[in-house]
N, C-alpha and C. Protein backbone atom coordinates (compact mmCIF):
# COMPACT_ATOMS: atom_id res chain seq x y z
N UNK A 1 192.93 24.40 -77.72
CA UNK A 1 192.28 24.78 -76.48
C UNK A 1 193.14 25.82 -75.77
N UNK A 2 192.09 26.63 -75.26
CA UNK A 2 192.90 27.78 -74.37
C UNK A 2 193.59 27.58 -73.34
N UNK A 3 194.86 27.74 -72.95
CA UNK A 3 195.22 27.42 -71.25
C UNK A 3 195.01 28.00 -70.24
N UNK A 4 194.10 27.75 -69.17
CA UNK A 4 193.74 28.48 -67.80
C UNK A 4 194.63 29.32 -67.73
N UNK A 5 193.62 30.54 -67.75
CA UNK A 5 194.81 31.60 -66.66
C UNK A 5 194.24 31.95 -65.25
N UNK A 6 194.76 31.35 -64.16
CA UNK A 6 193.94 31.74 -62.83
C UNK A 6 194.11 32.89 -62.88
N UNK A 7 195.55 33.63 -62.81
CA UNK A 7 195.55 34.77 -62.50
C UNK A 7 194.69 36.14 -62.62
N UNK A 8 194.54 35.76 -64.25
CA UNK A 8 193.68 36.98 -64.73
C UNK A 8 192.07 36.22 -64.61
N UNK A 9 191.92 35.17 -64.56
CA UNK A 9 190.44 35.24 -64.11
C UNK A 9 189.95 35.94 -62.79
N UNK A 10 191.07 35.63 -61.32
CA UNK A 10 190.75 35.73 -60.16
C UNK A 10 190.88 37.50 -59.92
N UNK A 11 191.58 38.01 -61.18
CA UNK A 11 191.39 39.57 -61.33
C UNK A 11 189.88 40.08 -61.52
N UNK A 12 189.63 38.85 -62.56
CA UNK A 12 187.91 39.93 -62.71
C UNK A 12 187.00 39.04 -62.50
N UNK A 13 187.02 38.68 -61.00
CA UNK A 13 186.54 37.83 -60.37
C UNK A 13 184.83 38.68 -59.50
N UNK A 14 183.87 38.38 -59.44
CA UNK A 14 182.93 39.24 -58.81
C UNK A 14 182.37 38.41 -57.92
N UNK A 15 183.02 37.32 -57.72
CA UNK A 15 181.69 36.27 -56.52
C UNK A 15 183.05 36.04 -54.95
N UNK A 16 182.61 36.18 -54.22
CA UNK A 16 183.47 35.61 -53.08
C UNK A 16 184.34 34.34 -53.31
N UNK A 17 185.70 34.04 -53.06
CA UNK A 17 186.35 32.87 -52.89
C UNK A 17 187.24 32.39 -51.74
N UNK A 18 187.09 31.24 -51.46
CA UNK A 18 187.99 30.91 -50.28
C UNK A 18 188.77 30.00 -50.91
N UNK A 19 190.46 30.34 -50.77
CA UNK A 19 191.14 29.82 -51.10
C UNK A 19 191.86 28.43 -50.21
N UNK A 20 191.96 27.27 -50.15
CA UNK A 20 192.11 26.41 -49.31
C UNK A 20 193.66 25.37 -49.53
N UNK A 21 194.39 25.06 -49.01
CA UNK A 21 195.72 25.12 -49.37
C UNK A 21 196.56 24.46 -48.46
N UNK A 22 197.40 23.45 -48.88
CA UNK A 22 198.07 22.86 -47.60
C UNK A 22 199.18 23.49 -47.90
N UNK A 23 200.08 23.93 -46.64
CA UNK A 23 201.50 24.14 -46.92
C UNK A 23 202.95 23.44 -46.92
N UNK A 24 202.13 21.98 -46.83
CA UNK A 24 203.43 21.46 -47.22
C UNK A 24 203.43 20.27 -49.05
N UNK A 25 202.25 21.60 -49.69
CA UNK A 25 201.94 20.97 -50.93
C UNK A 25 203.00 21.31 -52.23
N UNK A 26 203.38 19.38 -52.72
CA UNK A 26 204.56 19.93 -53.37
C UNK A 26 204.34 19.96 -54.67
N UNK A 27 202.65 19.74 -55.14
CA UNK A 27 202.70 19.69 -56.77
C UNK A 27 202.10 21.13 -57.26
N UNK A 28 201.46 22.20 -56.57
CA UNK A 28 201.32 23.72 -56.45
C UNK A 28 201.78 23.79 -55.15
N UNK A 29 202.94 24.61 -55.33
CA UNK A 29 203.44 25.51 -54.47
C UNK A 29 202.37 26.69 -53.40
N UNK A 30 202.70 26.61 -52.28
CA UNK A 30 201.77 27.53 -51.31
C UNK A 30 201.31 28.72 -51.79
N UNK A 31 203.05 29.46 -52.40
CA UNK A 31 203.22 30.57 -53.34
C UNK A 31 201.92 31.11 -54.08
N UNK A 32 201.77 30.56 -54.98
CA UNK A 32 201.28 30.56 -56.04
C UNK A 32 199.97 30.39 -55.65
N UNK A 33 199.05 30.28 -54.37
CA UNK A 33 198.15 30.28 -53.72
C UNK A 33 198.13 31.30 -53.14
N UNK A 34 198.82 31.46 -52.76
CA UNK A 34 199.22 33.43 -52.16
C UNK A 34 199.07 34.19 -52.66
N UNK A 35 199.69 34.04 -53.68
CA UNK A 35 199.85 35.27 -54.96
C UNK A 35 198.30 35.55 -55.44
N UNK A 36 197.42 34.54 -55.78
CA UNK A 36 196.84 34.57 -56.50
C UNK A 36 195.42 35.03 -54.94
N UNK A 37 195.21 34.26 -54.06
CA UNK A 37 194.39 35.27 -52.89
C UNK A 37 194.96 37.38 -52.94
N UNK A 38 196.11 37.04 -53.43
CA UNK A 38 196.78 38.73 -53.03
C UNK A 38 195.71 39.74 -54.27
N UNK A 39 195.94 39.19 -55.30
CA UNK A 39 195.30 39.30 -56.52
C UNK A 39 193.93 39.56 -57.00
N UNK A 40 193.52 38.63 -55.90
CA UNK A 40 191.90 38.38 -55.87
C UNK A 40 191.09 39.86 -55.62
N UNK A 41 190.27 40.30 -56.99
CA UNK A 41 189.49 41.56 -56.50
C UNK A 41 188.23 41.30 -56.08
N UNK A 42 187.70 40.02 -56.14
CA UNK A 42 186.31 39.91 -55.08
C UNK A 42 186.71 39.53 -53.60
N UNK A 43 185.42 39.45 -52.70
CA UNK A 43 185.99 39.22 -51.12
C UNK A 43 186.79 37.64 -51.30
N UNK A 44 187.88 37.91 -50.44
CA UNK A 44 188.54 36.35 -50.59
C UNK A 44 188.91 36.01 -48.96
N UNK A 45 188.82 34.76 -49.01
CA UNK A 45 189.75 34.34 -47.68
C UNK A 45 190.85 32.90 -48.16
N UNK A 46 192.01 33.05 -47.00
CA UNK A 46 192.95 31.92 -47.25
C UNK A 46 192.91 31.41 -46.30
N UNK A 47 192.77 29.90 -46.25
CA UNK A 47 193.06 28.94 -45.52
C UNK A 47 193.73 28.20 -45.47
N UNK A 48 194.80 28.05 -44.77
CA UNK A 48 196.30 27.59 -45.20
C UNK A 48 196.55 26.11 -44.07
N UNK A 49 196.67 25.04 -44.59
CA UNK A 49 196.58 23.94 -43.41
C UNK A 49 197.96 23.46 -43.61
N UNK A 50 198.58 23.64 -42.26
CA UNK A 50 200.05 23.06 -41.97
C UNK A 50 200.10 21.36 -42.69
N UNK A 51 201.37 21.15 -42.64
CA UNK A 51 201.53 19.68 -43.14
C UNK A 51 200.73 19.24 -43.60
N UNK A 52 200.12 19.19 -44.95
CA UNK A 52 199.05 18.89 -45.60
C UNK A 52 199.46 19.08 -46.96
N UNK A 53 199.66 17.90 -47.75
CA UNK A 53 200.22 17.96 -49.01
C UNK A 53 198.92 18.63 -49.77
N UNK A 54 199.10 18.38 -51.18
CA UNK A 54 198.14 18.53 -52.52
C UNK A 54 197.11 17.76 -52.19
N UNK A 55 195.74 18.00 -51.95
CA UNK A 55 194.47 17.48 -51.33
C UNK A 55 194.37 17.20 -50.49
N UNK A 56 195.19 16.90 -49.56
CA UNK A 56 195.39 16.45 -48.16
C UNK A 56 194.44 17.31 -47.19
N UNK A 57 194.07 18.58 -47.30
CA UNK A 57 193.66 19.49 -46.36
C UNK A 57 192.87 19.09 -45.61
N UNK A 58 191.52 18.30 -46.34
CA UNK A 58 190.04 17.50 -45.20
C UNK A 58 190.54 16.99 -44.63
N UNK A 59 191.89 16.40 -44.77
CA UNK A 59 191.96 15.00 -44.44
C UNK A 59 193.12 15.26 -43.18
N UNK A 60 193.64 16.31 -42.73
CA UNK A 60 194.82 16.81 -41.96
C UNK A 60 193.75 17.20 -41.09
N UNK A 61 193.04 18.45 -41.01
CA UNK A 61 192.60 19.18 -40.58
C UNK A 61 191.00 19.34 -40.59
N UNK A 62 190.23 18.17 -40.56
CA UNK A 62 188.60 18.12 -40.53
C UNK A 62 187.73 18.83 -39.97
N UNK A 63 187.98 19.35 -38.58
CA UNK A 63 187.14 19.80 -37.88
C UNK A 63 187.90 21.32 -38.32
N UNK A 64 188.62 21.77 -38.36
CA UNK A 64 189.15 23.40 -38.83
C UNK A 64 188.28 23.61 -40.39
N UNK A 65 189.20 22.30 -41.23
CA UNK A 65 188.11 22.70 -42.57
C UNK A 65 186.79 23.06 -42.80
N UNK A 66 186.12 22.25 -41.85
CA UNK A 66 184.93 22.02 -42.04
C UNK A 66 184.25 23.63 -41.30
N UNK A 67 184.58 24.06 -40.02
CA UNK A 67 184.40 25.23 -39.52
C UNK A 67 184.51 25.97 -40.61
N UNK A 68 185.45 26.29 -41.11
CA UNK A 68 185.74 27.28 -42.04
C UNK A 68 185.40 27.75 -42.99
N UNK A 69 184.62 26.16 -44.02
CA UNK A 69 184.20 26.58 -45.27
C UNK A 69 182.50 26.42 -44.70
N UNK A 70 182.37 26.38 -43.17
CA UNK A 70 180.77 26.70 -42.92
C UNK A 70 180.81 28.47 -42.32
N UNK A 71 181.57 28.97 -41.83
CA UNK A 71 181.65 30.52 -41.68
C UNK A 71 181.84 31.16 -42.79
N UNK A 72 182.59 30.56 -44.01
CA UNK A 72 182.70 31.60 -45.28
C UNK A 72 180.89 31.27 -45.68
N UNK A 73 180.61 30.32 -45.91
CA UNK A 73 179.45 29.87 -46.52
C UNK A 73 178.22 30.91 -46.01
N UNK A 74 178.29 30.86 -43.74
CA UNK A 74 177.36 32.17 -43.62
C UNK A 74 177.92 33.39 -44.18
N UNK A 75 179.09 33.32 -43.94
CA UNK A 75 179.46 35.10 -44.38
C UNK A 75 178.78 35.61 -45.91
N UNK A 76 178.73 34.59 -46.43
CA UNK A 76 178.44 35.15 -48.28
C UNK A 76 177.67 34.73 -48.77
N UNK A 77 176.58 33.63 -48.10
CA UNK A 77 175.90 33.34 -48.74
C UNK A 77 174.01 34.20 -48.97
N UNK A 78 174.42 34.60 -47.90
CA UNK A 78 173.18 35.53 -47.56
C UNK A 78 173.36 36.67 -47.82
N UNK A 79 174.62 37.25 -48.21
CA UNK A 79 174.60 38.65 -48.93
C UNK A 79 175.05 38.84 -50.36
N UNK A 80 174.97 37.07 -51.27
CA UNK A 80 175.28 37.50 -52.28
C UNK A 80 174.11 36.74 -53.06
N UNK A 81 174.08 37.24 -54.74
CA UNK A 81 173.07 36.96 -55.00
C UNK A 81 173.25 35.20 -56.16
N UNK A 82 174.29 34.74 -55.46
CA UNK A 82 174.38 33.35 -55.88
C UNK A 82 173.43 32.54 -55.92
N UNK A 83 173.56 31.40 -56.98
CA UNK A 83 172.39 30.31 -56.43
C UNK A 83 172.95 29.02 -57.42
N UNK A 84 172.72 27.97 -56.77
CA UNK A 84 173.31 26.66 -56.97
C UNK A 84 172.49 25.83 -56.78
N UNK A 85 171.97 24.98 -58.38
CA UNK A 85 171.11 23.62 -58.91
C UNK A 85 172.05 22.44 -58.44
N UNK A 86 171.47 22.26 -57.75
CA UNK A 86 171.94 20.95 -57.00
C UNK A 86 171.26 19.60 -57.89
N UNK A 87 170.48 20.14 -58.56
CA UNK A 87 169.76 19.08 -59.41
C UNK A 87 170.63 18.61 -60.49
N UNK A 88 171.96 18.97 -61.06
CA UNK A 88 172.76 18.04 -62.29
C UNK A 88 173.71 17.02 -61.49
């Protein structure tokens, strides 16, 4: 089996991504969340939640998360030509 490469996927990347990320996460480094938003050639945003380990983010910061991934959602969802079966 092949091993993920984020990097070079998020290079030839064509759909919007929001990157979401606690910074006090110690099993991926913030870094390496950085790097890879820096990288990003489709529209991207970072959302970076203080004291918030590895998944922790909903759970630190609910009412910010939740704002956030509902403003990326208007920002892109109506100008891109995505679409998502909610039916599997």
């Amino acid at each position: 089996m092949k091993e993920a490469d984020a990097l070079s996927a998020v290079q030839r990347a064509t759909v919007p991504i929001l990157y979401i990320h606690g910074n006090a996460d110690t099993f991926v480094p913030t870094e390496m969340t950085k790097e890879l938003y820096e990288k990003t050639k489709s529209d991207t945003e970072l959302f970076l939640v203080d004291d918030a380990n590895h998944g922790e983010a909903f759970v630190m910061d609910q009412e910010a998360y939740k704002r956030k991934v509902d403003e990326f959602l208007e920002k892109h969802w109506s100008t891109s030509n995505l679409s998502i079966d909610l039916s599997r």
